[in-house]
N, C-alpha and C. Protein backbone atom coordinates (compact mmCIF):
# COMPACT_ATOMS: atom_id res chain seq x y z
N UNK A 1 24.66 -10.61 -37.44
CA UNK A 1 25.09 -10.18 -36.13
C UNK A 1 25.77 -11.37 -35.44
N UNK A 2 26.80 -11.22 -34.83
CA UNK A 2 27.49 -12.27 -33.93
C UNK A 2 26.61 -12.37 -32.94
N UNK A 3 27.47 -13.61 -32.29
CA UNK A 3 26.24 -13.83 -30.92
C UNK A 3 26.74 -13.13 -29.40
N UNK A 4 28.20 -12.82 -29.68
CA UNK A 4 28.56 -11.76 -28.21
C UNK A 4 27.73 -10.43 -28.67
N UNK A 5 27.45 -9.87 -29.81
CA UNK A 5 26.22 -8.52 -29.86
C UNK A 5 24.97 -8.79 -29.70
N UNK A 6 24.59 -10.34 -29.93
CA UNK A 6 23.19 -10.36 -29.84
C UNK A 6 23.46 -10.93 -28.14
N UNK A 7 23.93 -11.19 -27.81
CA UNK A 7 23.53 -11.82 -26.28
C UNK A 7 23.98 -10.38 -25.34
N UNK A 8 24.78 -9.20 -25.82
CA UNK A 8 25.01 -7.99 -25.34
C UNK A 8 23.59 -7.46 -25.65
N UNK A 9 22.76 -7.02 -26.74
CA UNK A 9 21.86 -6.86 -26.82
C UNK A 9 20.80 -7.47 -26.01
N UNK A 10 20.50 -8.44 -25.64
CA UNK A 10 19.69 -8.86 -25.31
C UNK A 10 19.57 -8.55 -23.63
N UNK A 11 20.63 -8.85 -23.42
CA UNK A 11 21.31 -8.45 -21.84
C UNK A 11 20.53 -6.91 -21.50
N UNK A 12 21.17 -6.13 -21.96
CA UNK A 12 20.97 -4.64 -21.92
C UNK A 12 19.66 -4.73 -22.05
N UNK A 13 18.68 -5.52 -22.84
CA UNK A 13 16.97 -5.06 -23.34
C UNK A 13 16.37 -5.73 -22.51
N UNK A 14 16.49 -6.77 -21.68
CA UNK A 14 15.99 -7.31 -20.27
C UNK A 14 16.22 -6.80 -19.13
N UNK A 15 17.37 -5.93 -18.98
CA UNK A 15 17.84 -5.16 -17.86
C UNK A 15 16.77 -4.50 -17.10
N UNK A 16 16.23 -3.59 -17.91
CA UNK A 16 14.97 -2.77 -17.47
C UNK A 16 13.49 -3.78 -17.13
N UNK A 17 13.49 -4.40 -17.58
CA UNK A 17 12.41 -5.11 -17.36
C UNK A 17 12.53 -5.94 -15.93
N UNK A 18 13.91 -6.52 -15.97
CA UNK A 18 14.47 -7.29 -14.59
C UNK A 18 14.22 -6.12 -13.48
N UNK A 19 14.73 -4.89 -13.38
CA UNK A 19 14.71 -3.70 -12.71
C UNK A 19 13.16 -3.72 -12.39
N UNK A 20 12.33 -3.47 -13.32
CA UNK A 20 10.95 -2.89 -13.02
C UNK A 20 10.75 -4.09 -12.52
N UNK A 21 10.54 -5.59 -12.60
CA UNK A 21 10.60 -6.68 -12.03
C UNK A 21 10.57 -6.79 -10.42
N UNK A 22 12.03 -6.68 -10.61
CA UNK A 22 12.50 -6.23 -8.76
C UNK A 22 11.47 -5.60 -7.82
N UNK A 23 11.10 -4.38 -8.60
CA UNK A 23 10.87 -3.35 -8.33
C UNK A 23 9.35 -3.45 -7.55
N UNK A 24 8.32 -4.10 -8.88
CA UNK A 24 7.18 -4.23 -8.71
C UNK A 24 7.02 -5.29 -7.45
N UNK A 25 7.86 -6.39 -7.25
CA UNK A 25 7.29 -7.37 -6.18
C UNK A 25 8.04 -6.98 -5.20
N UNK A 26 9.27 -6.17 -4.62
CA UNK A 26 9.12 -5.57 -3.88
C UNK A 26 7.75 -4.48 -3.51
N UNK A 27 7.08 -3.68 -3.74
CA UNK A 27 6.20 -3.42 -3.61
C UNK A 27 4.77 -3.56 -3.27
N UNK A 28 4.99 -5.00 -3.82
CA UNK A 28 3.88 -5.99 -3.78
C UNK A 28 3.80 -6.87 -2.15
N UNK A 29 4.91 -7.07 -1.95
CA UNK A 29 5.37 -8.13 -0.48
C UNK A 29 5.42 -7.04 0.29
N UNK A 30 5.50 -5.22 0.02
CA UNK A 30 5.42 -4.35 1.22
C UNK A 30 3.67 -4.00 1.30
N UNK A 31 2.96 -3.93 0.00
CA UNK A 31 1.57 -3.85 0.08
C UNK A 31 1.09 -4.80 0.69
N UNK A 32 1.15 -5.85 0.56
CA UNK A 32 0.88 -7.07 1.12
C UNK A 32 1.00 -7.30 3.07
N UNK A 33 1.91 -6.50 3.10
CA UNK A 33 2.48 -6.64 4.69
C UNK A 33 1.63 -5.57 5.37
N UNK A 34 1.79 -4.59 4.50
CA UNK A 34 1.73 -3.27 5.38
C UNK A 34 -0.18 -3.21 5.67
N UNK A 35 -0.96 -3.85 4.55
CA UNK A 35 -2.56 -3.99 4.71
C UNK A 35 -2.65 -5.49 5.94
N UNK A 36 -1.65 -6.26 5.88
CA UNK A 36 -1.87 -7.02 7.17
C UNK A 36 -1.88 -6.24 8.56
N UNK A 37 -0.57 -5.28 8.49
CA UNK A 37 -0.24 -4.86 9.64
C UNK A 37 -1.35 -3.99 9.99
N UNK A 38 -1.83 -3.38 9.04
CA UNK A 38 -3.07 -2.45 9.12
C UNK A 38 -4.54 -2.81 9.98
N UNK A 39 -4.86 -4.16 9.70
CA UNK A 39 -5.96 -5.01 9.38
C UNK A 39 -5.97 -5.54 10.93
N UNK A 40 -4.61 -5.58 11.55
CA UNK A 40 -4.12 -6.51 12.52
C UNK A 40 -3.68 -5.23 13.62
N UNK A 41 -4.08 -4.22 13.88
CA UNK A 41 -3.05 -3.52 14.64
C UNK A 41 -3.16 -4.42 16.39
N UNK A 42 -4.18 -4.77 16.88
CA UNK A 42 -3.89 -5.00 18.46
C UNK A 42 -3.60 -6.26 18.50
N UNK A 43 -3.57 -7.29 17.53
CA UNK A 43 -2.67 -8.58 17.51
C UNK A 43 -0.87 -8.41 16.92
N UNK A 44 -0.84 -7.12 15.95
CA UNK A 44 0.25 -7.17 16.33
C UNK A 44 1.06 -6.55 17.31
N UNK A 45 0.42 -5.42 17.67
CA UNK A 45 0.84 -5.01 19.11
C UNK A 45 1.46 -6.07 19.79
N UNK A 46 0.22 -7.12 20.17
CA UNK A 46 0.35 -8.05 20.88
C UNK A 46 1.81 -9.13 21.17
N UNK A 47 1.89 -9.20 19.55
CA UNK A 47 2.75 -10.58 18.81
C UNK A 47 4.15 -9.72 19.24
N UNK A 48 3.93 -8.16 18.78
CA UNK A 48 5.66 -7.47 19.05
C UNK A 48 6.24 -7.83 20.48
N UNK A 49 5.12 -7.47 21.94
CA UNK A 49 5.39 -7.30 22.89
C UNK A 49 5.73 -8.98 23.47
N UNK A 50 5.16 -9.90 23.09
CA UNK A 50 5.07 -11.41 22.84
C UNK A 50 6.40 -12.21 22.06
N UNK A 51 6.72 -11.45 21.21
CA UNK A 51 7.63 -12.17 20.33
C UNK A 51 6.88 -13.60 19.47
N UNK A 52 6.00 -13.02 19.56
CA UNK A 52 5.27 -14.53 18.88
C UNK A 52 4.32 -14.14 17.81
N UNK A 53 4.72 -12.65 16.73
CA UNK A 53 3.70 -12.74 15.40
C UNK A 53 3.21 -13.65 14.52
N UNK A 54 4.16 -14.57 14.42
CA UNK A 54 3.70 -15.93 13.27
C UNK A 54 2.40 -16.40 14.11
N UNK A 55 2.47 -16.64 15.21
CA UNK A 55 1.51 -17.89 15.67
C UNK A 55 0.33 -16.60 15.93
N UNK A 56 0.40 -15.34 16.18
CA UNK A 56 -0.56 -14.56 15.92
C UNK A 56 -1.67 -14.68 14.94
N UNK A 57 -0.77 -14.73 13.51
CA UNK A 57 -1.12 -14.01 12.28
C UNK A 57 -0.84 -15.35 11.41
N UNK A 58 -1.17 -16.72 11.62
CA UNK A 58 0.01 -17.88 10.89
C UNK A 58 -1.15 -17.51 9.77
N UNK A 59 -2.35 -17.38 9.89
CA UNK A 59 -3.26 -17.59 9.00
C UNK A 59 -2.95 -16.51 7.85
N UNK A 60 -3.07 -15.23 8.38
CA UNK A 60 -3.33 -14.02 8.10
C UNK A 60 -1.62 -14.15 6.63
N UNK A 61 -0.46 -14.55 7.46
CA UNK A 61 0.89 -14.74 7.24
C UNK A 61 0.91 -15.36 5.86
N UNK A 62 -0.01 -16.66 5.98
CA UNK A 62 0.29 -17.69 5.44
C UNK A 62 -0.15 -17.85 4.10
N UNK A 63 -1.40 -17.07 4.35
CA UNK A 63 -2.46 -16.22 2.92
C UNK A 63 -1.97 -15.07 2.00
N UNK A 64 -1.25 -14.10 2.68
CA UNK A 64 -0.29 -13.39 2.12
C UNK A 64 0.65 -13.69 1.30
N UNK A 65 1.37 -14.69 2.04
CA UNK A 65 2.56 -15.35 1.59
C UNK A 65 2.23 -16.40 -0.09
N UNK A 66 0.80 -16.81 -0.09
CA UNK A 66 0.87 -17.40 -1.12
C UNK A 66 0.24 -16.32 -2.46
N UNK A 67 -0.41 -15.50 -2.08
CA UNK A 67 -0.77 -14.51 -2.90
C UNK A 67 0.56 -13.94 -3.90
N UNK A 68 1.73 -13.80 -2.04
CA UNK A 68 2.79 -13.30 -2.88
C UNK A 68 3.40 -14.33 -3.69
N UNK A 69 3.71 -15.73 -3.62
CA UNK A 69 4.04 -16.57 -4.66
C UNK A 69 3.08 -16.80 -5.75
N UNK A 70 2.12 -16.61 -6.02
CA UNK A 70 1.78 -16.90 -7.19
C UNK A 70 1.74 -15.70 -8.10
N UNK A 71 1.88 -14.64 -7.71
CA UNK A 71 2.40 -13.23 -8.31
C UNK A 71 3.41 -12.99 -8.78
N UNK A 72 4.65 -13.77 -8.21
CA UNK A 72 5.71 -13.72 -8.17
C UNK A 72 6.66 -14.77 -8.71
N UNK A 73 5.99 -15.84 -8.12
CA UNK A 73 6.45 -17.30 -8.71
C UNK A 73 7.57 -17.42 -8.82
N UNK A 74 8.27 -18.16 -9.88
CA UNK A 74 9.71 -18.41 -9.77
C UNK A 74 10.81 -17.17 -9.60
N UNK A 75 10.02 -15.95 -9.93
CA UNK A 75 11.31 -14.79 -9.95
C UNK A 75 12.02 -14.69 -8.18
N UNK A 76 11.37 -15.37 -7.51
CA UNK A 76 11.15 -15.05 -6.25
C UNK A 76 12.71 -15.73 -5.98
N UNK A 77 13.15 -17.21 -6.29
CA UNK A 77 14.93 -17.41 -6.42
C UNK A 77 15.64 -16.30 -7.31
N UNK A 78 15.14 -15.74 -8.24
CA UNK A 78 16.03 -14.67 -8.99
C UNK A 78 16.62 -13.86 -8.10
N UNK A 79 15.19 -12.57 -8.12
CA UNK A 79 15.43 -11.58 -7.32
C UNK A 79 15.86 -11.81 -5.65
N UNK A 80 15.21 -12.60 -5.05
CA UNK A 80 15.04 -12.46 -3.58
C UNK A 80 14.28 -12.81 -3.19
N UNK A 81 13.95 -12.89 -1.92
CA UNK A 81 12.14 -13.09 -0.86
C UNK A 81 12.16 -11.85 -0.27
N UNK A 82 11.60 -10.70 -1.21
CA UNK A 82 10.84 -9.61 -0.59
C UNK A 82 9.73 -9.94 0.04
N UNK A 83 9.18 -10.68 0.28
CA UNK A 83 7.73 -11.35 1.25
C UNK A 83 8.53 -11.39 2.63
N UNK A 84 9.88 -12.03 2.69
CA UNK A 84 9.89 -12.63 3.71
C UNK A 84 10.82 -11.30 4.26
N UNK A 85 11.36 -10.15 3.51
CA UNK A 85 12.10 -9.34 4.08
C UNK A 85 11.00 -8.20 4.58
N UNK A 86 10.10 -8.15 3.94
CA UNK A 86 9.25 -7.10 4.36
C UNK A 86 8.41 -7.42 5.68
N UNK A 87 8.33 -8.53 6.03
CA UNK A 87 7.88 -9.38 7.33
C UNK A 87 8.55 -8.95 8.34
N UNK A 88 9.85 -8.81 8.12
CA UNK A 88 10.75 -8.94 8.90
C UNK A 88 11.08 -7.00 9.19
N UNK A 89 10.83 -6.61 8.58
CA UNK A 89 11.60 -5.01 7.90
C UNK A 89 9.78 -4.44 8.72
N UNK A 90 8.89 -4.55 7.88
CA UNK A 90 7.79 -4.15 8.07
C UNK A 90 6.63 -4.52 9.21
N UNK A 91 6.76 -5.78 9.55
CA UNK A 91 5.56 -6.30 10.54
C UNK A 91 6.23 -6.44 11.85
N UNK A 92 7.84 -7.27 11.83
CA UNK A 92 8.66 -7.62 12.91
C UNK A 92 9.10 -6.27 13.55
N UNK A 93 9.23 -5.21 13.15
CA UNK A 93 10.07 -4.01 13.15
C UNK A 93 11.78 -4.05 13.19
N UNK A 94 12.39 -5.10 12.05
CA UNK A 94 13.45 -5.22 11.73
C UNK A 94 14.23 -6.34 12.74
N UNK A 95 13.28 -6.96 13.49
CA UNK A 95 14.19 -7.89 14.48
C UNK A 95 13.01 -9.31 14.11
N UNK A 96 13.96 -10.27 13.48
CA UNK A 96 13.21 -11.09 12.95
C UNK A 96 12.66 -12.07 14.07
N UNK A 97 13.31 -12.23 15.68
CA UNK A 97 12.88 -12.34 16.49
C UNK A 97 11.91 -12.37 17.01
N UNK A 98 11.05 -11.08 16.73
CA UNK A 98 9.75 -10.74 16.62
C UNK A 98 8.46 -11.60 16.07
N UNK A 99 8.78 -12.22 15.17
CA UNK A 99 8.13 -13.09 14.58
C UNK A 99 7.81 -14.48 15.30
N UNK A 100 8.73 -14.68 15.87
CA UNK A 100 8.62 -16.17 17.10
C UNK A 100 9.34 -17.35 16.70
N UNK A 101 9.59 -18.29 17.30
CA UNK A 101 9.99 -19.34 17.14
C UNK A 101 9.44 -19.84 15.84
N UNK A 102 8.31 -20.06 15.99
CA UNK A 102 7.55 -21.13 15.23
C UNK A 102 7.99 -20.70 13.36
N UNK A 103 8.09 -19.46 13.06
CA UNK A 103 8.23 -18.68 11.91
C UNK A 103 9.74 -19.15 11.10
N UNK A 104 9.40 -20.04 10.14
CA UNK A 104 10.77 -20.59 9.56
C UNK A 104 10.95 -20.01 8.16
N UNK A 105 11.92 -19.45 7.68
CA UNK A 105 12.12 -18.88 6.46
C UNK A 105 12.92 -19.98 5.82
N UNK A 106 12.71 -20.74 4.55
CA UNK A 106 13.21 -21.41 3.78
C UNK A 106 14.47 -20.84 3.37
């Protein structure tokens, strides 16, 4: 076999796996958010009307956040920071503002 069929092959047979990849830690950084937001409802009330969720939740945030990196680990430059979009999408209610000053995304 040449190596443009084997590196076409190979391409195509990681595809799906990259996909389900994506897929799963998105899921994971919205499970992750959505049992904070759960856990947290009158601090985040609080943090929305405040603009200040990080310094709410830095703990709550910060514990999450590493759960989601070590789950995730390096794919996290591949794919994206679904952790940090679902924060923003899911806890902030899409205005990353919400989150506060103090809240720095790398």
């Amino acid at each position: 076999m040449n190596l443009k069929k084997y590196i076409t092959r190979k391409m195509t047979a990681s595809a799906p796996n990259a996909a389900a990849e994506k897929l799963d830690d998105q899921r994971f950084a919205h499970l992750l958010v959505t049992e904070l937001k759960l856990y947290n409802q009158l601090t985040v009330e609080a943090g929305l009307e405040n603009k200040d969720l990080y310094d709410r939740l830095r703990g709550e945030i910060d514990r999450a956040r590493r759960m989601y990196d070590q789950r995730v680990g390096a794919r996290v430059g591949v794919h994206g920071d679904y952790f940090h979009e679902a924060l923003v999408k899911d806890l902030a209610g899409g205005d990353i503002s919400n989150l506060g000053t103090d809240y720095v995304h790398d």
